[in-house]
N, C-alpha and C. Protein backbone atom coordinates (compact mmCIF):
# COMPACT_ATOMS: atom_id res chain seq x y z
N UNK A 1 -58.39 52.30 42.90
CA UNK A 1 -59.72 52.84 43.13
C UNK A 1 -59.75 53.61 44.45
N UNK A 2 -59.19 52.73 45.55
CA UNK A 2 -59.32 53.67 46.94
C UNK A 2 -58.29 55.35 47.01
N UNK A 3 -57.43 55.16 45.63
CA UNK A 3 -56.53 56.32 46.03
C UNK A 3 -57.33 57.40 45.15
N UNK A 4 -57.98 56.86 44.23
CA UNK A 4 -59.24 57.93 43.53
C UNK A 4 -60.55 58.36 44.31
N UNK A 5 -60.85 57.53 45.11
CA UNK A 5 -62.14 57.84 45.77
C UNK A 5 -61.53 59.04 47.20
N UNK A 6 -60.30 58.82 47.53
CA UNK A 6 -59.42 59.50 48.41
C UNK A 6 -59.28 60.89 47.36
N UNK A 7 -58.96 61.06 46.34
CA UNK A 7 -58.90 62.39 45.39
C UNK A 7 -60.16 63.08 45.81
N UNK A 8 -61.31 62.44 45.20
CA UNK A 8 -62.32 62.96 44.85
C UNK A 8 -62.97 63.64 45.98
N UNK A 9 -62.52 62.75 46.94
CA UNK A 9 -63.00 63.46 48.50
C UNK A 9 -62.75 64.39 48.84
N UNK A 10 -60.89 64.72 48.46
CA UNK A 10 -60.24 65.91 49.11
C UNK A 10 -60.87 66.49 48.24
N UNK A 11 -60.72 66.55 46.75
CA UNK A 11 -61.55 67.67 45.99
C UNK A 11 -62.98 67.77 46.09
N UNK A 12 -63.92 67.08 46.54
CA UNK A 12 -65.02 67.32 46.55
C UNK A 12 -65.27 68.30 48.49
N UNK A 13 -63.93 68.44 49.24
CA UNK A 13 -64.04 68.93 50.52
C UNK A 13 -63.67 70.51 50.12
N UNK A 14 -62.94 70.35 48.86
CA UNK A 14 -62.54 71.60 48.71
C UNK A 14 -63.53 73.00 47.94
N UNK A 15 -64.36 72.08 47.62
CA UNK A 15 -65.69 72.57 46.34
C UNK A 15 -66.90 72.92 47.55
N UNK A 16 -66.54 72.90 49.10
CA UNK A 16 -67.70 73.04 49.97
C UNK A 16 -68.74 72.11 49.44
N UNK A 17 -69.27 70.71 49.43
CA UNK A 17 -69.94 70.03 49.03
C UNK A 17 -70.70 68.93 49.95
N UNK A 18 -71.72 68.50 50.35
CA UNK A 18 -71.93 67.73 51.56
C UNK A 18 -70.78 66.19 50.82
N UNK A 19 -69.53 65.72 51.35
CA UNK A 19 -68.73 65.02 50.85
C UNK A 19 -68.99 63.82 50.94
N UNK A 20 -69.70 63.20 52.11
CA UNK A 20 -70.38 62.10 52.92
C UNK A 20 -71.18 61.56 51.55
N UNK A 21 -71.97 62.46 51.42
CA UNK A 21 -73.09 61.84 50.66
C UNK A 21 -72.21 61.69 49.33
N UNK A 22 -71.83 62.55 48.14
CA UNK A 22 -71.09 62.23 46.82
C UNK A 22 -70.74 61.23 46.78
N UNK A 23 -69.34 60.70 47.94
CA UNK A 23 -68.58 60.30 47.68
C UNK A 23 -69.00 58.23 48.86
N UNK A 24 -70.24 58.54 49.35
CA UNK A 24 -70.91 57.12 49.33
C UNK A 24 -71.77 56.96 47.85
N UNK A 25 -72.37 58.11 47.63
CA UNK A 25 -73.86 57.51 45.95
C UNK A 25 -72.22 57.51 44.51
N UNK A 26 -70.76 58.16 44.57
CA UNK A 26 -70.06 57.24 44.00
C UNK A 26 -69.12 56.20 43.78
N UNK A 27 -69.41 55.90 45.13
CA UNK A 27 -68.99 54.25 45.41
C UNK A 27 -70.15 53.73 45.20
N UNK A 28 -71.52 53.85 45.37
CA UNK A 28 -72.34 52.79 45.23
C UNK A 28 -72.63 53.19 43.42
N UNK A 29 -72.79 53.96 42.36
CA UNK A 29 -72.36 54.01 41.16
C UNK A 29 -71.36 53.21 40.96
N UNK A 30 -70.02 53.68 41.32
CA UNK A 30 -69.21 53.09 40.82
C UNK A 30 -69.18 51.53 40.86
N UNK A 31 -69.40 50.94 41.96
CA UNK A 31 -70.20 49.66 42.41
C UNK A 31 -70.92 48.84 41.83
N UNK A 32 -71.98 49.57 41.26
CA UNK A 32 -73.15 48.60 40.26
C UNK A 32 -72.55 48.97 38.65
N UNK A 33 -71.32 49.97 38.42
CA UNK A 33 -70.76 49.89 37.08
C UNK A 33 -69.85 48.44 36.95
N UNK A 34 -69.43 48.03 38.00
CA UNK A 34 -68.14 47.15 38.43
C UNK A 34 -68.92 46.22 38.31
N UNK A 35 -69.66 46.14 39.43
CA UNK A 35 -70.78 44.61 39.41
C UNK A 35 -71.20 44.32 38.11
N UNK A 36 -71.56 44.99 37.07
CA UNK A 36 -72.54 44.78 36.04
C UNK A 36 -71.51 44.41 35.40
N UNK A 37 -70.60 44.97 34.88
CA UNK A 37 -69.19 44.55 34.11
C UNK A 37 -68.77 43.20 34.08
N UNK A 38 -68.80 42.86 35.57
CA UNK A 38 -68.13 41.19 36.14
C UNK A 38 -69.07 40.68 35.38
N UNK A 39 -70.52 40.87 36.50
CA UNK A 39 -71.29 39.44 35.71
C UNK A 39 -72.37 39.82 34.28
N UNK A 40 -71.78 41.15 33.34
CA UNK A 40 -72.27 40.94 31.82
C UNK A 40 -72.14 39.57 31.24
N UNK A 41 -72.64 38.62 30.49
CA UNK A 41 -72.52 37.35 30.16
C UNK A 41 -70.88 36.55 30.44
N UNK A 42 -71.25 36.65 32.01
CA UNK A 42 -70.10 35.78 32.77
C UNK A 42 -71.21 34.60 33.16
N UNK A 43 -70.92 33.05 32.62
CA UNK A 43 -71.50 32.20 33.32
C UNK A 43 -70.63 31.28 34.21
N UNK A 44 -69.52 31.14 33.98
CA UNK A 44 -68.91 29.88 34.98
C UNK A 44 -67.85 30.79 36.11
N UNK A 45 -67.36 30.17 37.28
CA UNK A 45 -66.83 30.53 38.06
C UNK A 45 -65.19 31.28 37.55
N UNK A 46 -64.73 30.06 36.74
CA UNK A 46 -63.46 30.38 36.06
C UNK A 46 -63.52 31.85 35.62
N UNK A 47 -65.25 31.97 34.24
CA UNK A 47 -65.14 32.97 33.51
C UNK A 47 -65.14 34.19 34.62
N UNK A 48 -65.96 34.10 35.84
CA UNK A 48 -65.67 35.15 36.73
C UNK A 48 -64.34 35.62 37.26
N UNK A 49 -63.40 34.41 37.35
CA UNK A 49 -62.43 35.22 38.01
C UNK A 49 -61.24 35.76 36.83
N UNK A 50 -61.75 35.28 35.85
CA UNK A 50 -60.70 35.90 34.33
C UNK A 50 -61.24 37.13 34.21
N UNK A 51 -62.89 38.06 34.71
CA UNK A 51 -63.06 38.96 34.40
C UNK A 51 -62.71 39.84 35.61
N UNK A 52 -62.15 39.12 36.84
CA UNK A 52 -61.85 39.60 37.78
C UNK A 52 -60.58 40.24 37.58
N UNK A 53 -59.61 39.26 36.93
CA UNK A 53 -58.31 39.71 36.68
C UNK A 53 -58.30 40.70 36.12
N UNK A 54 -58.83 40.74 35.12
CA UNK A 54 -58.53 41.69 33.80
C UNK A 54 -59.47 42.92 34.49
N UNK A 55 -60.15 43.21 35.68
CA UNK A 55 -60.43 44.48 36.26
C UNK A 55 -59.22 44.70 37.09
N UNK A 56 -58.47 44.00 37.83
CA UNK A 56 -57.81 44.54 38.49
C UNK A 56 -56.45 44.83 37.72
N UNK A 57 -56.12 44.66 36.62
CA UNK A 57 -55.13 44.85 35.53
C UNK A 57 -55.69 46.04 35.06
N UNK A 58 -56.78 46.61 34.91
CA UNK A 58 -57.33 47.51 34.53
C UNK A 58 -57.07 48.55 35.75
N UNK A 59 -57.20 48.49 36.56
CA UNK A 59 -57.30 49.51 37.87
C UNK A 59 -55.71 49.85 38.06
N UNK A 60 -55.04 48.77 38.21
CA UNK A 60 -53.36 49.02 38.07
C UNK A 60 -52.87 49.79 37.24
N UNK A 61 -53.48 49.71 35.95
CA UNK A 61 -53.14 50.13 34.75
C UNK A 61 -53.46 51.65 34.73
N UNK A 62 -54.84 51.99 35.12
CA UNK A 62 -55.35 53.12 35.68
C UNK A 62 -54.32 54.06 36.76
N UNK A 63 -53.93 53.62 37.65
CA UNK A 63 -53.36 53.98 38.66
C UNK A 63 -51.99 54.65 38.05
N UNK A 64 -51.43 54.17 37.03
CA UNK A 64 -49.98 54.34 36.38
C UNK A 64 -50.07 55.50 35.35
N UNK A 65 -51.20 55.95 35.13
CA UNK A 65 -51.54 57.41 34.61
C UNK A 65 -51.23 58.71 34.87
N UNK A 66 -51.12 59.38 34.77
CA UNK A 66 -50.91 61.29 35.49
C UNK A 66 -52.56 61.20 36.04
N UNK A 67 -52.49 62.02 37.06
CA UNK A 67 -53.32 62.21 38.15
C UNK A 67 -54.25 62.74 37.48
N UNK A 68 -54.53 63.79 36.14
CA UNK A 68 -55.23 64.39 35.68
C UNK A 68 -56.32 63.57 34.76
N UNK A 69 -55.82 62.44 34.12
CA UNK A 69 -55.89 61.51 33.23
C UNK A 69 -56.90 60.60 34.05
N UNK A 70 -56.54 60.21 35.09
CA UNK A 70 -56.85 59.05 35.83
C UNK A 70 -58.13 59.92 36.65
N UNK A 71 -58.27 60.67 37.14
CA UNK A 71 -59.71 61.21 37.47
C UNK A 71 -60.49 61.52 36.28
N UNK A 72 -60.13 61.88 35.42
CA UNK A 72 -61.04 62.36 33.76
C UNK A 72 -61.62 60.91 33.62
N UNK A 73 -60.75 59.97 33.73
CA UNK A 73 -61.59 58.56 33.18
C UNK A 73 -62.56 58.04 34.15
N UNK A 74 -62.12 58.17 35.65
CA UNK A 74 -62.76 58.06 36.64
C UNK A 74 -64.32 58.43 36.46
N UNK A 75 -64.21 60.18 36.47
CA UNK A 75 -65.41 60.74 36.56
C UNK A 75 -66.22 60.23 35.11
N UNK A 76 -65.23 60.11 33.90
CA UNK A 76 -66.44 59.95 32.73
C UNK A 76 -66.86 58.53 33.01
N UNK A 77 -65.94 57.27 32.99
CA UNK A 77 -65.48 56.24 32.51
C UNK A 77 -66.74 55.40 33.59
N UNK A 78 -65.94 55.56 34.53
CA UNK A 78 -66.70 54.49 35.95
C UNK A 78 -67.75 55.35 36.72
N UNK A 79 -68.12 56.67 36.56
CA UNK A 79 -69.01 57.62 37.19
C UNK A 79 -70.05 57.79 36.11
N UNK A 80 -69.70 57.16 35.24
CA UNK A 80 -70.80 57.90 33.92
C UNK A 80 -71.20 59.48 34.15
N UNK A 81 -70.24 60.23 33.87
CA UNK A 81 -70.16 61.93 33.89
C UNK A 81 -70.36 62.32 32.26
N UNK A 82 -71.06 62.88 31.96
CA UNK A 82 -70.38 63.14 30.44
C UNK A 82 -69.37 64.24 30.20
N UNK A 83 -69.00 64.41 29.18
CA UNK A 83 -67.73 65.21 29.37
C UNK A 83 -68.10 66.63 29.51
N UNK A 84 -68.68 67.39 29.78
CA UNK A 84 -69.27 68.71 29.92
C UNK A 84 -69.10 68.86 31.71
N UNK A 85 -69.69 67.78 32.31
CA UNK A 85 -69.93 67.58 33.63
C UNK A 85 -68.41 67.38 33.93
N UNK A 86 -67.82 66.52 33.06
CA UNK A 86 -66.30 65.99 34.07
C UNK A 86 -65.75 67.58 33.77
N UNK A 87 -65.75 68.37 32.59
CA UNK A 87 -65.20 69.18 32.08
C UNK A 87 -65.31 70.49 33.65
N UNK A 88 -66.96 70.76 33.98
CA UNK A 88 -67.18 71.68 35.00
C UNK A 88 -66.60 70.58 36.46
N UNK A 89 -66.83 69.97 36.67
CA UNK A 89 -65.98 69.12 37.69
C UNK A 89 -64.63 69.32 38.22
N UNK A 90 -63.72 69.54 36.83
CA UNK A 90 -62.46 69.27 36.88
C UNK A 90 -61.84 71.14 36.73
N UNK A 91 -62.62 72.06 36.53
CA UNK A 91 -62.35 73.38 35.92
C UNK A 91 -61.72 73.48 35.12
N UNK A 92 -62.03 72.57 33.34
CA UNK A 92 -61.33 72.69 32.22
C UNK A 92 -62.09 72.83 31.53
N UNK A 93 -61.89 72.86 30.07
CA UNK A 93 -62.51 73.11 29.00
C UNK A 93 -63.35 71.76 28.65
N UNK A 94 -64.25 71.49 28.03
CA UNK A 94 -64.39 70.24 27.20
C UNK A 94 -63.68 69.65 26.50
N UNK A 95 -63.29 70.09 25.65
CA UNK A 95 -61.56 69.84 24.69
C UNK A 95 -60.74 69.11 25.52
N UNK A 96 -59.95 70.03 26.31
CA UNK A 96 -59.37 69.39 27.74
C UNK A 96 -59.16 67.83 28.21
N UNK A 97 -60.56 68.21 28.74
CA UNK A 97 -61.21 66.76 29.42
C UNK A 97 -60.77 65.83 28.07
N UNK A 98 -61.08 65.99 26.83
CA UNK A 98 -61.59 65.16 25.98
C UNK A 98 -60.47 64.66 25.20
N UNK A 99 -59.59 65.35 25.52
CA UNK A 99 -57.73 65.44 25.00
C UNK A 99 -57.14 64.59 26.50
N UNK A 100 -58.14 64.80 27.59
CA UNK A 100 -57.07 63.98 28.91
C UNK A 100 -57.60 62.15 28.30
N UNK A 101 -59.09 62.41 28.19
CA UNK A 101 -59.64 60.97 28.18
C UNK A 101 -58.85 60.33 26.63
N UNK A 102 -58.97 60.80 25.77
CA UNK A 102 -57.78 60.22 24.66
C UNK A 102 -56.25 59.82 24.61
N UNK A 103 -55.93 60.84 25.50
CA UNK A 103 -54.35 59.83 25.82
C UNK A 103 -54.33 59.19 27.01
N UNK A 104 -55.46 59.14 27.72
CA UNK A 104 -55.21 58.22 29.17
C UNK A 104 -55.59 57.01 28.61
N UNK A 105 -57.00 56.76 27.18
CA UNK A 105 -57.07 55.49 26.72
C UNK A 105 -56.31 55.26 26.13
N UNK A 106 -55.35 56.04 25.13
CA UNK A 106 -54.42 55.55 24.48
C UNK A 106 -53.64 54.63 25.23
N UNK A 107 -52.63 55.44 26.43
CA UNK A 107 -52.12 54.81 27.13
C UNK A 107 -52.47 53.44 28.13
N UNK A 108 -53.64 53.52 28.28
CA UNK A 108 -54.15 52.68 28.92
C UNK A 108 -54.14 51.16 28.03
N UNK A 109 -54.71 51.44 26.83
CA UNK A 109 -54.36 49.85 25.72
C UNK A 109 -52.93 50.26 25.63
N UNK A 110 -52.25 51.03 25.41
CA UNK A 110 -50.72 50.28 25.39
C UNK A 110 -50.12 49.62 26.93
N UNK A 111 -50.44 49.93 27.81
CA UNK A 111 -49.79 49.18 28.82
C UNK A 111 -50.79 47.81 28.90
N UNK A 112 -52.19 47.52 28.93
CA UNK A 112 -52.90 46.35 28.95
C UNK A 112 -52.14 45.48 27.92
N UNK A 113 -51.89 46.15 26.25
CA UNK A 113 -51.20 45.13 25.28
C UNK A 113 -49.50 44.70 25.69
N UNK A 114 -49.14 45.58 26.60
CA UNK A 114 -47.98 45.09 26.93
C UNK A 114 -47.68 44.33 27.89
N UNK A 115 -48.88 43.98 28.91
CA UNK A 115 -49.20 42.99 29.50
C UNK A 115 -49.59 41.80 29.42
N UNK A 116 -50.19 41.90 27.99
CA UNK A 116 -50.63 40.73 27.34
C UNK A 116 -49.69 40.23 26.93
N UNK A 117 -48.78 40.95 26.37
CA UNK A 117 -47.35 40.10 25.62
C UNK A 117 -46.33 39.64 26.17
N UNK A 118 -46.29 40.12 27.68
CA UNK A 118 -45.88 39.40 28.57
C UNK A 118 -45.58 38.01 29.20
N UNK A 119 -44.90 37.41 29.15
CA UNK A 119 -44.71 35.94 29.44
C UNK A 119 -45.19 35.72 30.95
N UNK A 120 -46.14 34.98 31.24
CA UNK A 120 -46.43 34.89 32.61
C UNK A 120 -45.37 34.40 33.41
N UNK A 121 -44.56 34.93 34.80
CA UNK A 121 -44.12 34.21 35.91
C UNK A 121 -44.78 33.31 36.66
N UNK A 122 -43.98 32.00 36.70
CA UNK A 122 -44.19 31.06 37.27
C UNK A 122 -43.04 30.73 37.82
N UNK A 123 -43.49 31.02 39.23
CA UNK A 123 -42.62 30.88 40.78
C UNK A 123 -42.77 29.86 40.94
């Protein structure tokens, strides 16, 4: 997340944009998308930190993407952009965008399922 919010900055410095402000109102977006996620019908402490895991398996997982992929999901995914907006955002087509966000989810459930099938280490 911090090496995306670090993207968005340099690109949002490069777009002449007041950067300060964007890039605090999408951390605090991105923020209440995250918050709401955790505690959607999370009631016990346990269930919190199993939904904890499986965000930060998600963000890792994110991170292991092409750079192009991993801001497209960013801006649609955790920014709620729709794809027109990520599309003028990013200076691509709609298609584009909509061809990055399809193989970044593709890829994204194949590395989560290959994590799952994973035998846990125990050190």
């Amino acid at each position: 997340m911090a090496r995306n919010v670090a993207r968005a900055s340099r690109d949002f410095a490069r777009l002449r944009r007041d950067v300060d402000r964007e890039v605090t109102e999408s951390l605090e977006q991105s923020s209440v998308r995250l918050e709401g996620f955790l505690s959607a019908r999370v009631s016990s402490p346990a269930s919190q930190a199993m939904k904890s895991e499986q965000v930060l398996e998600l963000c890792q997982a994110i991170e292991n993407l092409p750079e192009s992929q991993q801001h497209a999901i960013n801006l649609h995914h955790w920014q709620g952009m729709t794809i027109n907006a990520v599309a003028d955002e990013m200076d691509k087509t709609p298609a584009a965008v909509a061809g990055l966000l399809k193989r970044g989810m593709k890829s994204l459930r194949a590395q989560l399922r290959r994590r799952e099938e994973q035998p846990e280490n125990h050190e």
